[in-house]
C-alpha atoms as a PDB file:
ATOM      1  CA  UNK A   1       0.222  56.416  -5.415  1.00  0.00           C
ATOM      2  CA  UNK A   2      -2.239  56.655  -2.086  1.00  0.00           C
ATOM      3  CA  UNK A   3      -2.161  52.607  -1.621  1.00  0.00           C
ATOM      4  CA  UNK A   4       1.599  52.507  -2.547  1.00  0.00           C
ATOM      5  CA  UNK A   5       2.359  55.476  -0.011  1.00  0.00           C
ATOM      6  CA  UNK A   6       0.208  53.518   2.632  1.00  0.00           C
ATOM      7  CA  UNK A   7       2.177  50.420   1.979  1.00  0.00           C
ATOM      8  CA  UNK A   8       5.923  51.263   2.093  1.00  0.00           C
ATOM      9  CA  UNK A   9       4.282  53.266   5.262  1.00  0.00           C
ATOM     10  CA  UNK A  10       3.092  50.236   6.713  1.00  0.00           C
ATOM     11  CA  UNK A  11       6.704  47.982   6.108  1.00  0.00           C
ATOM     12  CA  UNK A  12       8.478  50.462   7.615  1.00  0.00           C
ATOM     13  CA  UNK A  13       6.284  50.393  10.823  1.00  0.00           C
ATOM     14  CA  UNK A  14       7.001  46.623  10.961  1.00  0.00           C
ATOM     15  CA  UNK A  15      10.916  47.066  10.288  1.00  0.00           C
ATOM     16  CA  UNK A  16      11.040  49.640  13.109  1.00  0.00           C
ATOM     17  CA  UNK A  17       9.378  47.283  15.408  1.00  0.00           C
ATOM     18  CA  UNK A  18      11.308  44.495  14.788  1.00  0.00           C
ATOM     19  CA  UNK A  19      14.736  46.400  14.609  1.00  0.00           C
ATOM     20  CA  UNK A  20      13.726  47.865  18.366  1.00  0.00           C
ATOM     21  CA  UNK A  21      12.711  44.413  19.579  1.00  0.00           C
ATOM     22  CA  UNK A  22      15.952  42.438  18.231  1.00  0.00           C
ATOM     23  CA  UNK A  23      18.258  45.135  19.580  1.00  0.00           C
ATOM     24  CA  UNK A  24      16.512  45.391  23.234  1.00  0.00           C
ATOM     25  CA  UNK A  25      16.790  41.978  23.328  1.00  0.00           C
ATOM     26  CA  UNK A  26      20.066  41.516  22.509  1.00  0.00           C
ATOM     27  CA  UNK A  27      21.735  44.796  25.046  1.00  0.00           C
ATOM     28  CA  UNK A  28      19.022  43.649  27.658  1.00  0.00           C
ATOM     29  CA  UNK A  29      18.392  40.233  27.842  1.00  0.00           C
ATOM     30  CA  UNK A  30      21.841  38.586  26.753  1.00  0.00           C
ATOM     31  CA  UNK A  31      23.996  40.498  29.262  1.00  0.00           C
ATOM     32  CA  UNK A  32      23.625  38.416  32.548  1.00  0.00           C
ATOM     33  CA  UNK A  33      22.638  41.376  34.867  1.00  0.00           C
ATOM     34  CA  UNK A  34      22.366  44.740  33.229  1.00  0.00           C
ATOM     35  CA  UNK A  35      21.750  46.491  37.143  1.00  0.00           C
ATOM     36  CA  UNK A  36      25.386  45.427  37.670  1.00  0.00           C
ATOM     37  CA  UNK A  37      26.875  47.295  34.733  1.00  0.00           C
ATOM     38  CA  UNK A  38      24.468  49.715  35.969  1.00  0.00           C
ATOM     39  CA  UNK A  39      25.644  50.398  39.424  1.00  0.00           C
ATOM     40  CA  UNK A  40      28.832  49.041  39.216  1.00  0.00           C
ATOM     41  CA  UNK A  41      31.528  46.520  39.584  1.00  0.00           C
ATOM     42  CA  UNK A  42      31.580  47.176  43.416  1.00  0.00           C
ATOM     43  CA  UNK A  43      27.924  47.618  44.407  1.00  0.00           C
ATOM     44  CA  UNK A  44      26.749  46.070  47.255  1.00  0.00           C
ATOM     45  CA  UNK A  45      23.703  42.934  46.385  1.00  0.00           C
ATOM     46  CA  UNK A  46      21.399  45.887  48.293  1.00  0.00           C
ATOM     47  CA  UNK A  47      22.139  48.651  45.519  1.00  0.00           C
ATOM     48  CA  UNK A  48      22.159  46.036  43.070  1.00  0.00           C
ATOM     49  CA  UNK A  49      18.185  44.925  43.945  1.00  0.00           C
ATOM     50  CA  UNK A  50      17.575  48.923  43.896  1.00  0.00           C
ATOM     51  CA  UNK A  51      19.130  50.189  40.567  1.00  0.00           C
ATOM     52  CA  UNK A  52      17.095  47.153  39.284  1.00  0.00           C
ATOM     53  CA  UNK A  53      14.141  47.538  40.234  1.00  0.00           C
ATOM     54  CA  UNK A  54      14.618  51.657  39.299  1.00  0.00           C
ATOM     55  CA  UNK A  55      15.273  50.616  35.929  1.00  0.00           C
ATOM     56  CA  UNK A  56      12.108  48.351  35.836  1.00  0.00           C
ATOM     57  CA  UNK A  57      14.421  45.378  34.981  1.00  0.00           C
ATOM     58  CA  UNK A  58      12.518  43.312  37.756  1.00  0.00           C
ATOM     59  CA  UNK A  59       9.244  43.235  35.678  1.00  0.00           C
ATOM     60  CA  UNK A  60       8.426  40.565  32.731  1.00  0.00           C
ATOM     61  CA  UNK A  61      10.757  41.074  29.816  1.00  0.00           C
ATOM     62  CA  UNK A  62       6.995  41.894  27.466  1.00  0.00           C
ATOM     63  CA  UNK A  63       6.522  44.660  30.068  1.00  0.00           C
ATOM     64  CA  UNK A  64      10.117  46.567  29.428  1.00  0.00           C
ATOM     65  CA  UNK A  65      10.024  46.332  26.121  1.00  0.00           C
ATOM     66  CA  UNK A  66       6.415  47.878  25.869  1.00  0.00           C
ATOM     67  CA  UNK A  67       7.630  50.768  28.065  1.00  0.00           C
ATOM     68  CA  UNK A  68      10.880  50.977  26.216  1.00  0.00           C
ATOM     69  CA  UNK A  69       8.841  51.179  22.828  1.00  0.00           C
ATOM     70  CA  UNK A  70       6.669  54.009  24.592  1.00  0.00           C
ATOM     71  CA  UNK A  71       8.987  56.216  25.513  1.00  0.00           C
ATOM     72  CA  UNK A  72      10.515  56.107  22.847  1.00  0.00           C
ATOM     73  CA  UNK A  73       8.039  56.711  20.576  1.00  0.00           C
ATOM     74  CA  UNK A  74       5.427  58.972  22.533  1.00  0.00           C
ATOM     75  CA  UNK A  75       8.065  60.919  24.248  1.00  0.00           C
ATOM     76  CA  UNK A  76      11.461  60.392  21.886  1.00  0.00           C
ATOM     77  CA  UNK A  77      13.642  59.168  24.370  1.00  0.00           C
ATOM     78  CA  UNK A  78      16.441  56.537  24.151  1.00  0.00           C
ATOM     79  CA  UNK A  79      17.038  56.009  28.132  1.00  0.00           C
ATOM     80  CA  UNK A  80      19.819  57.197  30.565  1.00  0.00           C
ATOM     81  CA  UNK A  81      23.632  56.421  29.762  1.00  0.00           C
ATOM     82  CA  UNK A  82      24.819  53.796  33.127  1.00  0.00           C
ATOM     83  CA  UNK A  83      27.893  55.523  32.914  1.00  0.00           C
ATOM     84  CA  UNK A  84      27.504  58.995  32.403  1.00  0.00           C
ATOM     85  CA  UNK A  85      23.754  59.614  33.483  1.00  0.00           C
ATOM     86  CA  UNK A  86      23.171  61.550  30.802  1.00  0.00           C
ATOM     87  CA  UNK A  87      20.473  61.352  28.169  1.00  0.00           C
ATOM     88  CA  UNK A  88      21.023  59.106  25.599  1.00  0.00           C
ATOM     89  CA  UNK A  89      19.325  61.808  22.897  1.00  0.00           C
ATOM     90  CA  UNK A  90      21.740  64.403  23.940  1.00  0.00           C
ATOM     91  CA  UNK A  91      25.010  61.661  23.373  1.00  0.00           C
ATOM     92  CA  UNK A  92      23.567  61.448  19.749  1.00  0.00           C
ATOM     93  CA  UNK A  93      22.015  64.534  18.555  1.00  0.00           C
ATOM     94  CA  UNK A  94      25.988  65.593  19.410  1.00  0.00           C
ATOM     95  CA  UNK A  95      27.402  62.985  17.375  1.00  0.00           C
ATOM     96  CA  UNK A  96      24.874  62.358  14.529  1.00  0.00           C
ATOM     97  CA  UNK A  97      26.088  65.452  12.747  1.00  0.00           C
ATOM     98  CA  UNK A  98      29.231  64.730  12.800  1.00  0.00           C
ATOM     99  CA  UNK A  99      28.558  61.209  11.518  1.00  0.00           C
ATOM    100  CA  UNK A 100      25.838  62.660   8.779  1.00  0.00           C
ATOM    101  CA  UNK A 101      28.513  65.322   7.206  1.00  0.00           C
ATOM    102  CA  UNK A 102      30.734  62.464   6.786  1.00  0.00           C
ATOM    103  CA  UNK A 103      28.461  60.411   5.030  1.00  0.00           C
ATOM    104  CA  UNK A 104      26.265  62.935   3.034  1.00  0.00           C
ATOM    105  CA  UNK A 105      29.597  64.804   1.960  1.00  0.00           C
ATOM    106  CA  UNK A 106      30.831  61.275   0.624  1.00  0.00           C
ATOM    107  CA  UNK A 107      27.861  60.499  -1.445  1.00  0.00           C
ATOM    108  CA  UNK A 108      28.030  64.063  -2.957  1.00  0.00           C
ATOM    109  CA  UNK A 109      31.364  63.525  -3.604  1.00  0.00           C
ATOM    110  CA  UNK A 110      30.646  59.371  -5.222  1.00  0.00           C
ATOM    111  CA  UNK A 111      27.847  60.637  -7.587  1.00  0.00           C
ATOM    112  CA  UNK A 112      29.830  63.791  -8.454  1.00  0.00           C
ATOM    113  CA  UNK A 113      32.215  61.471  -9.383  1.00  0.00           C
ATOM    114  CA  UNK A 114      30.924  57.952 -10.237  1.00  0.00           C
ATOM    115  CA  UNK A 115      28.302  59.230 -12.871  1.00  0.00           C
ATOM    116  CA  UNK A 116      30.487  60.958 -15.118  1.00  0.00           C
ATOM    117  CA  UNK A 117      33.160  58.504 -15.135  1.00  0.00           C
ATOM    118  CA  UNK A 118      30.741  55.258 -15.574  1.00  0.00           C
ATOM    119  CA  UNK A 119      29.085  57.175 -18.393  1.00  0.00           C
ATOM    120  CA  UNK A 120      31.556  58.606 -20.332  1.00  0.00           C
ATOM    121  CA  UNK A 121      33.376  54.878 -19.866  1.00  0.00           C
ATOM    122  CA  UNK A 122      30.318  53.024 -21.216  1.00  0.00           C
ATOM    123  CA  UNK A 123      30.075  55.517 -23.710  1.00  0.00           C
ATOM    124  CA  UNK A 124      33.662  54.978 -25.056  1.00  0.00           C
ATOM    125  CA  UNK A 125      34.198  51.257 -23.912  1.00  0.00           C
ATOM    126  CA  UNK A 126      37.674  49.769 -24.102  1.00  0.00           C
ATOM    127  CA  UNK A 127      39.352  53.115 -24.762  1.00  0.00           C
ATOM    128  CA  UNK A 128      41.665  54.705 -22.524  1.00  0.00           C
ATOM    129  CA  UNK A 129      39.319  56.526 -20.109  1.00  0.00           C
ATOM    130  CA  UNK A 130      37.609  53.341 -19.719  1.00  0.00           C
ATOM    131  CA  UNK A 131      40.364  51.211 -18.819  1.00  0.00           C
ATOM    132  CA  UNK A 132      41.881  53.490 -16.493  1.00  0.00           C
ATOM    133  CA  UNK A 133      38.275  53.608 -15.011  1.00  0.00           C
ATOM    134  CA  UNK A 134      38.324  49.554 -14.434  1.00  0.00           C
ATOM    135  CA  UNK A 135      41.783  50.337 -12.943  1.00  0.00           C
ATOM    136  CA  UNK A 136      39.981  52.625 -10.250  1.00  0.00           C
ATOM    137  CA  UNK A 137      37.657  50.021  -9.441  1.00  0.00           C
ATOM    138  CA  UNK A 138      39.576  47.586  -8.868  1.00  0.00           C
ATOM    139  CA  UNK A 139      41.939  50.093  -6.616  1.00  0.00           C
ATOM    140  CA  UNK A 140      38.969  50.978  -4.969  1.00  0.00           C
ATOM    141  CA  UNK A 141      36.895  47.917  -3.826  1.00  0.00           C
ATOM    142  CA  UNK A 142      40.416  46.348  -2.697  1.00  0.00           C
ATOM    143  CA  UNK A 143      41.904  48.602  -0.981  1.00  0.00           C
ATOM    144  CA  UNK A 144      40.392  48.948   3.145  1.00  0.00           C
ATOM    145  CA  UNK A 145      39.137  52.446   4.082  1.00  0.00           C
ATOM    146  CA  UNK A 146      41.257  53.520   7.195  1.00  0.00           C
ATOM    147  CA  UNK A 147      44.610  52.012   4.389  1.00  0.00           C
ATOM    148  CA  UNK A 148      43.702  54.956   2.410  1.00  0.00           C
ATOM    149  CA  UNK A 149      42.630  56.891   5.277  1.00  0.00           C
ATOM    150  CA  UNK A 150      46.267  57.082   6.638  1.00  0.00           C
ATOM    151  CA  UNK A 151      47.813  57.200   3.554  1.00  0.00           C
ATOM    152  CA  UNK A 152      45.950  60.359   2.608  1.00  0.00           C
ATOM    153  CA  UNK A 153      46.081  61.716   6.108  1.00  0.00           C
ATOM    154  CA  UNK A 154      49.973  61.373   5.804  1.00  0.00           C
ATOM    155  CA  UNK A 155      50.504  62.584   2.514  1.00  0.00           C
ATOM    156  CA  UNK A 156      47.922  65.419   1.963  1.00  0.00           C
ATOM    157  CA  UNK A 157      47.686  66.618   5.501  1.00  0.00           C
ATOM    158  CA  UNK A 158      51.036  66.124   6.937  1.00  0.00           C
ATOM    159  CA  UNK A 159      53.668  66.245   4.036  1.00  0.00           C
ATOM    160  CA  UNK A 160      52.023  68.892   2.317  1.00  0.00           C
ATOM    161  CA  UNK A 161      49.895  70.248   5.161  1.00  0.00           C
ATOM    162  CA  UNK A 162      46.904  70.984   2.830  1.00  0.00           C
ATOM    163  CA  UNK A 163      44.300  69.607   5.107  1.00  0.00           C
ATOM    164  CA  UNK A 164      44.510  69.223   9.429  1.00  0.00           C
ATOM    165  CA  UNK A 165      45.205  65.572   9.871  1.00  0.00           C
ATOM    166  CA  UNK A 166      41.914  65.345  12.384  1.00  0.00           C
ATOM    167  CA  UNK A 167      39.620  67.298  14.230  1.00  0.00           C
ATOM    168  CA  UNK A 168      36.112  68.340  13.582  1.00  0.00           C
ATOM    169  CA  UNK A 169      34.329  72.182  13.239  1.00  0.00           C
ATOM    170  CA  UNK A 170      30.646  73.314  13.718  1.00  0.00           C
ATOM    171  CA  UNK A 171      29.153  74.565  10.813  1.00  0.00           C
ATOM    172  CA  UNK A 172      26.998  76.850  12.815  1.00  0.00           C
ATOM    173  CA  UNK A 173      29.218  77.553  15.649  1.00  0.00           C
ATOM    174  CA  UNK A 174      31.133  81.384  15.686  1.00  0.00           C
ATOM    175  CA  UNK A 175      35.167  81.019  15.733  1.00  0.00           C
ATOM    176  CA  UNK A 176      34.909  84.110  17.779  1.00  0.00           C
ATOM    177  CA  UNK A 177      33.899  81.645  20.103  1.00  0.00           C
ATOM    178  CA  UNK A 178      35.255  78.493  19.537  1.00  0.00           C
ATOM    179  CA  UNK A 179      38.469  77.142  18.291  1.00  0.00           C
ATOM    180  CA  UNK A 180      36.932  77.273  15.084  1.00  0.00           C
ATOM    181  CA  UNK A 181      33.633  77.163  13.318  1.00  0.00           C
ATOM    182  CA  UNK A 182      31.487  78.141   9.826  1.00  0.00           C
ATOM    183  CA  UNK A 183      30.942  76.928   6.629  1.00  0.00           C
ATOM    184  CA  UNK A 184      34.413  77.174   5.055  1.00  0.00           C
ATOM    185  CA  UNK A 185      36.373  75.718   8.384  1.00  0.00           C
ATOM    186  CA  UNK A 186      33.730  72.843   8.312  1.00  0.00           C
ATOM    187  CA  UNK A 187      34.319  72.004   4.944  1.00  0.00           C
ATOM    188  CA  UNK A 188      38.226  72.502   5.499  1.00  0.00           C
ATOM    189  CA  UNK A 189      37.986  69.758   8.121  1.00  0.00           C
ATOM    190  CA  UNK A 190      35.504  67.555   6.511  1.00  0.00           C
ATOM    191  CA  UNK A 191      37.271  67.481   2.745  1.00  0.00           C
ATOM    192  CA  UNK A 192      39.668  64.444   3.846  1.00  0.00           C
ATOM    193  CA  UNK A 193      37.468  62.153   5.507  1.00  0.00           C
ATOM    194  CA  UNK A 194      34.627  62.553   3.083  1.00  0.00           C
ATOM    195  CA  UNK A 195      37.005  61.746   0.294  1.00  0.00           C
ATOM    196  CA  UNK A 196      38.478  58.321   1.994  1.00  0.00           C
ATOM    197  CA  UNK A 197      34.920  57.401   1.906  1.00  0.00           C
ATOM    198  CA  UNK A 198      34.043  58.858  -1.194  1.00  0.00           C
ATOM    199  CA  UNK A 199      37.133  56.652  -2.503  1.00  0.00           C
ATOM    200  CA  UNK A 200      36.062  53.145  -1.499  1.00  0.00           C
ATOM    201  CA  UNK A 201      32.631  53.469  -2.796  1.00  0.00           C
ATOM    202  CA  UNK A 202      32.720  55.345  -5.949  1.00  0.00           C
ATOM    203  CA  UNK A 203      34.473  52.147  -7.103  1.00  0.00           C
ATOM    204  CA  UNK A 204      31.283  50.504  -7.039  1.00  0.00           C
ATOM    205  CA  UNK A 205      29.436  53.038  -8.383  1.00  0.00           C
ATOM    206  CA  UNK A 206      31.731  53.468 -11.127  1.00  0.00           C
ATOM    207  CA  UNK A 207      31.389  49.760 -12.156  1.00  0.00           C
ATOM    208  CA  UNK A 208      27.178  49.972 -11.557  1.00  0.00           C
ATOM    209  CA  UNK A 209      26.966  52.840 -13.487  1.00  0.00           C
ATOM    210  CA  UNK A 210      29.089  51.620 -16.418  1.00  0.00           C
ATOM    211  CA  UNK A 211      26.978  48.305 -16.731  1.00  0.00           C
ATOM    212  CA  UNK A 212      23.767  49.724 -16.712  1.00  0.00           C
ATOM    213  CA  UNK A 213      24.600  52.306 -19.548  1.00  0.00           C
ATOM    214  CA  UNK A 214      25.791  49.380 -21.811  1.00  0.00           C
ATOM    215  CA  UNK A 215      22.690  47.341 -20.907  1.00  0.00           C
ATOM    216  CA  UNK A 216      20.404  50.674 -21.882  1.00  0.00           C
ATOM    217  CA  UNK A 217      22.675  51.134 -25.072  1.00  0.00           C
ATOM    218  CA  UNK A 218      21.292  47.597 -26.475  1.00  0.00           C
ATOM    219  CA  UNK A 219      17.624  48.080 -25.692  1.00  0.00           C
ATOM    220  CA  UNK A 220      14.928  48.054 -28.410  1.00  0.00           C
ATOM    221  CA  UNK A 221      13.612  52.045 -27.891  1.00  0.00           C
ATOM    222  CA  UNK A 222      17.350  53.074 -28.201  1.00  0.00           C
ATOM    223  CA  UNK A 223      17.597  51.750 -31.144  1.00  0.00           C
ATOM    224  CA  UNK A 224      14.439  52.817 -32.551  1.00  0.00           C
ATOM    225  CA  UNK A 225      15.396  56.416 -31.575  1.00  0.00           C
ATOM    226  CA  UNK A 226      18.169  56.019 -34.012  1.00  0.00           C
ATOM    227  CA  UNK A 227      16.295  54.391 -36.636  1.00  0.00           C
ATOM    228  CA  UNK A 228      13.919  57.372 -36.257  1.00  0.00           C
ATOM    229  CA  UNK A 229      17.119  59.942 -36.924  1.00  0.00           C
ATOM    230  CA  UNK A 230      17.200  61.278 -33.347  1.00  0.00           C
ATOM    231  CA  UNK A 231      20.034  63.432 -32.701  1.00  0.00           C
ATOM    232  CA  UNK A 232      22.779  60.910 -30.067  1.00  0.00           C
ATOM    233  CA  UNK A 233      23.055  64.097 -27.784  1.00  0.00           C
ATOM    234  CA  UNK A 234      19.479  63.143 -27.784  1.00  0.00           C
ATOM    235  CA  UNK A 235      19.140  60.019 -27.498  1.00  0.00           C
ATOM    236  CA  UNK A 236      21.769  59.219 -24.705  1.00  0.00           C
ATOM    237  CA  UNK A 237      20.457  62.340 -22.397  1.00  0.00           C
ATOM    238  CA  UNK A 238      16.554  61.351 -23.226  1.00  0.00           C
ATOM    239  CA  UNK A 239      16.669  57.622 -23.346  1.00  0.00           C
ATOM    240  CA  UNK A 240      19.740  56.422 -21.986  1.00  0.00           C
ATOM    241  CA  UNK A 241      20.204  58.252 -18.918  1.00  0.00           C
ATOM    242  CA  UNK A 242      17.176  58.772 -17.779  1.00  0.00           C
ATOM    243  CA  UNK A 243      16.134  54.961 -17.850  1.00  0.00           C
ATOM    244  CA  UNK A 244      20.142  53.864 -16.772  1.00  0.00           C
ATOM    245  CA  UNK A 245      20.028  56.162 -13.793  1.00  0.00           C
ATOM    246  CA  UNK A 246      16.932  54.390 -12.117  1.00  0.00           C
ATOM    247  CA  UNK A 247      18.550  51.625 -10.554  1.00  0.00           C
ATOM    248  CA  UNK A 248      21.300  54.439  -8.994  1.00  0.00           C
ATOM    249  CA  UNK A 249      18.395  55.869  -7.005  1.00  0.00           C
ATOM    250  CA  UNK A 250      17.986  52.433  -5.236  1.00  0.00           C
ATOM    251  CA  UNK A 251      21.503  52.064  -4.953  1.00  0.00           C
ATOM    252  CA  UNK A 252      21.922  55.713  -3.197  1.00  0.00           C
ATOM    253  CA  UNK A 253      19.101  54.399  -0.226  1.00  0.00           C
ATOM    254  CA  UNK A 254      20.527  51.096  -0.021  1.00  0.00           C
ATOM    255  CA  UNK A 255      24.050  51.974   0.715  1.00  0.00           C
ATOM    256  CA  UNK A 256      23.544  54.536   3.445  1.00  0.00           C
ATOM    257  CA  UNK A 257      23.622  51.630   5.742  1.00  0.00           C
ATOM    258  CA  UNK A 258      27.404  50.575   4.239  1.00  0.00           C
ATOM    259  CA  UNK A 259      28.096  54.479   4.613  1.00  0.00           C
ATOM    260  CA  UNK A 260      27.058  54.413   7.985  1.00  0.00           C
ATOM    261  CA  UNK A 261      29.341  51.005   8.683  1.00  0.00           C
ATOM    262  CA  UNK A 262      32.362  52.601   6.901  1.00  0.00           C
ATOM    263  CA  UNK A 263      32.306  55.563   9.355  1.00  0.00           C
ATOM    264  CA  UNK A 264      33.107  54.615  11.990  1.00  0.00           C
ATOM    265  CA  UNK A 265      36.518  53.435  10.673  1.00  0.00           C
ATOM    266  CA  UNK A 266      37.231  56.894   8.923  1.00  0.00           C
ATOM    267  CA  UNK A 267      36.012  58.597  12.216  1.00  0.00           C
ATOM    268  CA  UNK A 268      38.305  56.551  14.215  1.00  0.00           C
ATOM    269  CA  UNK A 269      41.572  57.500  11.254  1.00  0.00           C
ATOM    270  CA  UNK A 270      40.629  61.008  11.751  1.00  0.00           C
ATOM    271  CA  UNK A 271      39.762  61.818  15.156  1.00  0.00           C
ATOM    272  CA  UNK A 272      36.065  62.488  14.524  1.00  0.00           C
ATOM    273  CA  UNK A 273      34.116  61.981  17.773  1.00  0.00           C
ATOM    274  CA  UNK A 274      30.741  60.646  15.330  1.00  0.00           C
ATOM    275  CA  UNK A 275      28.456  58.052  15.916  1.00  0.00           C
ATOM    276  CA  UNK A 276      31.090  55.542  14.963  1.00  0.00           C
ATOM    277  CA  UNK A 277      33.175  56.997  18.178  1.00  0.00           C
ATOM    278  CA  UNK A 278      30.296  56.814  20.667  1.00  0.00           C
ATOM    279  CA  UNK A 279      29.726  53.469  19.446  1.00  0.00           C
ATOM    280  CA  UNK A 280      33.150  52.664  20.030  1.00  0.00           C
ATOM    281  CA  UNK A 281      33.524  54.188  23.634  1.00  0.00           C
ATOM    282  CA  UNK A 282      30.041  52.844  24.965  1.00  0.00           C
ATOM    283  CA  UNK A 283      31.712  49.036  24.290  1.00  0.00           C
ATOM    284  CA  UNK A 284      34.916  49.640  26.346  1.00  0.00           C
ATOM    285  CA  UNK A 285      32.552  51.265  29.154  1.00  0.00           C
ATOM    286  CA  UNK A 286      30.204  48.684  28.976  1.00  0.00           C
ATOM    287  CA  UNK A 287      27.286  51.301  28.729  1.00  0.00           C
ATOM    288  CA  UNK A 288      24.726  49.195  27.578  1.00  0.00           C
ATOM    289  CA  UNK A 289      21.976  51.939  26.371  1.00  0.00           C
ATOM    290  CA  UNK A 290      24.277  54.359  24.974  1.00  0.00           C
ATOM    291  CA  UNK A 291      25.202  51.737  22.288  1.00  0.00           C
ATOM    292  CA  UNK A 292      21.943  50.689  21.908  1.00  0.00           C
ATOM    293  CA  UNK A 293      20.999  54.012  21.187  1.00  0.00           C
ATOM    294  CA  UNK A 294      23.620  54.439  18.181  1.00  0.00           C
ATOM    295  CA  UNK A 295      21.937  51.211  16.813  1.00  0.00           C
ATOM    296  CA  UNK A 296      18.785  51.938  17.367  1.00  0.00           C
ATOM    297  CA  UNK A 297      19.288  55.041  15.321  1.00  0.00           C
ATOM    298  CA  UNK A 298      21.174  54.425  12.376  1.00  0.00           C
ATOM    299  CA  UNK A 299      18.369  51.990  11.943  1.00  0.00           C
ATOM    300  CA  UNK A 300      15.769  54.171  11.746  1.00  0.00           C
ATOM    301  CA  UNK A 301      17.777  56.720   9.768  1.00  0.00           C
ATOM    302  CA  UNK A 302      18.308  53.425   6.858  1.00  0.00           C
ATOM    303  CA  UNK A 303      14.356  52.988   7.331  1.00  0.00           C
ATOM    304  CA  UNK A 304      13.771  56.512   6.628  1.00  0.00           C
ATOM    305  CA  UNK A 305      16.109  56.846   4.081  1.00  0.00           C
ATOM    306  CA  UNK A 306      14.831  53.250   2.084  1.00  0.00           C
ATOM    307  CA  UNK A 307      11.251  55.048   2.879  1.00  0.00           C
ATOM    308  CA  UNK A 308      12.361  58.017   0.978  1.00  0.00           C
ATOM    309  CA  UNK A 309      14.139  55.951  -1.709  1.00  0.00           C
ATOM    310  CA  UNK A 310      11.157  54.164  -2.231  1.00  0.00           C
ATOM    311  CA  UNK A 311       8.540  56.853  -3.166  1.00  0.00           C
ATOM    312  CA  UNK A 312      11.759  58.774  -5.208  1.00  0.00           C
ATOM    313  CA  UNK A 313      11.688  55.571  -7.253  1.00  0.00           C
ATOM    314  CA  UNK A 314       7.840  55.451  -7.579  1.00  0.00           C
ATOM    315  CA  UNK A 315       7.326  58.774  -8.501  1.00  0.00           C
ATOM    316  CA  UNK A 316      10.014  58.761 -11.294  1.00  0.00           C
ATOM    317  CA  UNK A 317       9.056  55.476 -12.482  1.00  0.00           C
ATOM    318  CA  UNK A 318       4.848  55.012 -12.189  1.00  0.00           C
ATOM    319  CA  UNK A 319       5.504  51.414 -12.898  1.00  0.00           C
ATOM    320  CA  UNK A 320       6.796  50.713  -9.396  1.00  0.00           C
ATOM    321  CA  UNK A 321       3.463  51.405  -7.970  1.00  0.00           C
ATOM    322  CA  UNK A 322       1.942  48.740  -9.568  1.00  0.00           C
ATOM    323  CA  UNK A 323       4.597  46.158  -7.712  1.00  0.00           C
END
């Protein structure tokens, strides 16, 4: 487990640099003169030459992008926004929770979902559950995410006015204090969003889930179980599941990167001011490290979450370590 642990350690390292070096050079080599966006359209040559030389933009590109990868390793920091002159950190640390209730609250909501449906449809296949499960899928990998964004915010929070239509609450935060804030109000805001999500990808799930039931079904030890006179209750929650849910693990790390795409569509449908937002603004404001910032993180977030996947998988299934 040590050497396997040491190795998915060691890939990640080399993902992480080559994910920082791709995306500095694309937000700081591509653009033509990055002091300009810097210190503005109507700087003078003179401030030009000084707000590039303060950003160190007048040294050998190997030279930023060591001092770039320093600081933000040794001291966590993801630069100065042109625009704002704020930190970069503070920009995301108040936008990645948005962005992570939207997406963690979806995947609850998928595998509460998906599982039961796939299962019970492999379980019964061709019958009616079944068929109106295909009928999801279908709905669901067809249809765009900010289609059935509207529609829901249209229908369930304006016509019926069972949800707000857009807005976002702290979890944390006191509503003596702010507009509004706790558990229940976070969760009152958050319920629509996370189910547009929720919506487009359970599809999948649905359909992933349902195939690798019926491919357990057929296997040799499931049918030796029978032979054997194990009870089915038995045999689907000992042999079945257990060996059919495997692959969902992987599937759960690999899409947090499509999550994390997705988002920023449902935060733009409902007014959420995530990751997806700041992504969005730093483009129309041209604020280069800002929005290199947002990708920089997501990134690592995917690494850390395919890291985490990785040693899930291996300690459920020994086997993996041997790979």
């Amino acid at each position: 487990m040590l050497r396997y642990l040491i190795r998915r350690l060691l890939w990640a390292c080399v993902l992480f640099i080559a994910v920082t070096f791709v995306t500095y050079v694309i937000f700081f080599v591509v653009p033509a003169n990055p002091a300009r966006l810097a210190a503005g359209q109507s700087a003078t040559p003179e401030r030009v030459h000084e707000v590039e030389k303060f950003l160190g933009l007048d040294q050998p590109f190997y030279v930023q992008y060591v001092k770039f990868l320093k600081r933000l390793v040794l001291e966590g920091s993801l630069g100065q926004s042109f625009v704002t002159r704020q930190s970069v950190n503070e920009e995301i640390l108040r936008a990645a929770p948005i962005t992570a209730s939207l997406v963690f609250g979806a995947m609850i909501m998928v595998l509460s979902l998906a599982i039961p449906l796939g299962i019970f449809s492999a379980l019964r296949p061709r019958s009616l559950l079944d068929r109106l499960a295909m009928v999801y899928v279908l709905i669901g990998i067809s249809l765009p995410s900010f289609w059935i964004g509207l529609v829901l915010s249209y229908v369930v929070g304006y016509k019926l006015g069972l949800t707000p239509i857009a807005g976002y609450c702290e979890v944390f935060s006191v509503p003596e204090a702010a507009a509004c804030g706790g558990l229940w109000d976070w969760a009152y805001h958050m319920i629509l969003p996370c189910l547009t999500l929720a919506i487009v990808v359970a599809g999948t799930y649905v359909r992933f889930v349902r195939a690798e039931v019926m491919e357990t079904l057929t296997m040799d030890y499931v049918r030796t179980a029978r032979a054997k006179g194990a009870p089915e209750r038995t045999v689907i929650r000992v042999h079945v599941l257990r060996n059919a849910m495997l692959p969902v693990v992987t599937m759960v790390g690999m899409d947090i990167g499509l999550l994390l795409g997705g988002a920023i569509f449902i935060e733009a449908v409902f007014g959420l001011q995530g990751l997806g937002g700041t992504a969005l603004e730093s483009i129309g404001r041209f604020d280069l490290p800002v929005l290199q910032g947002v990708v920089i993180f997501g990134a690592i977030a995917i690494i850390i979450f395919s890291l985490v996947v990785d040693l899930l998988y291996a300690w459920i299934d020994p086997r993996i370590r041997l790979t």
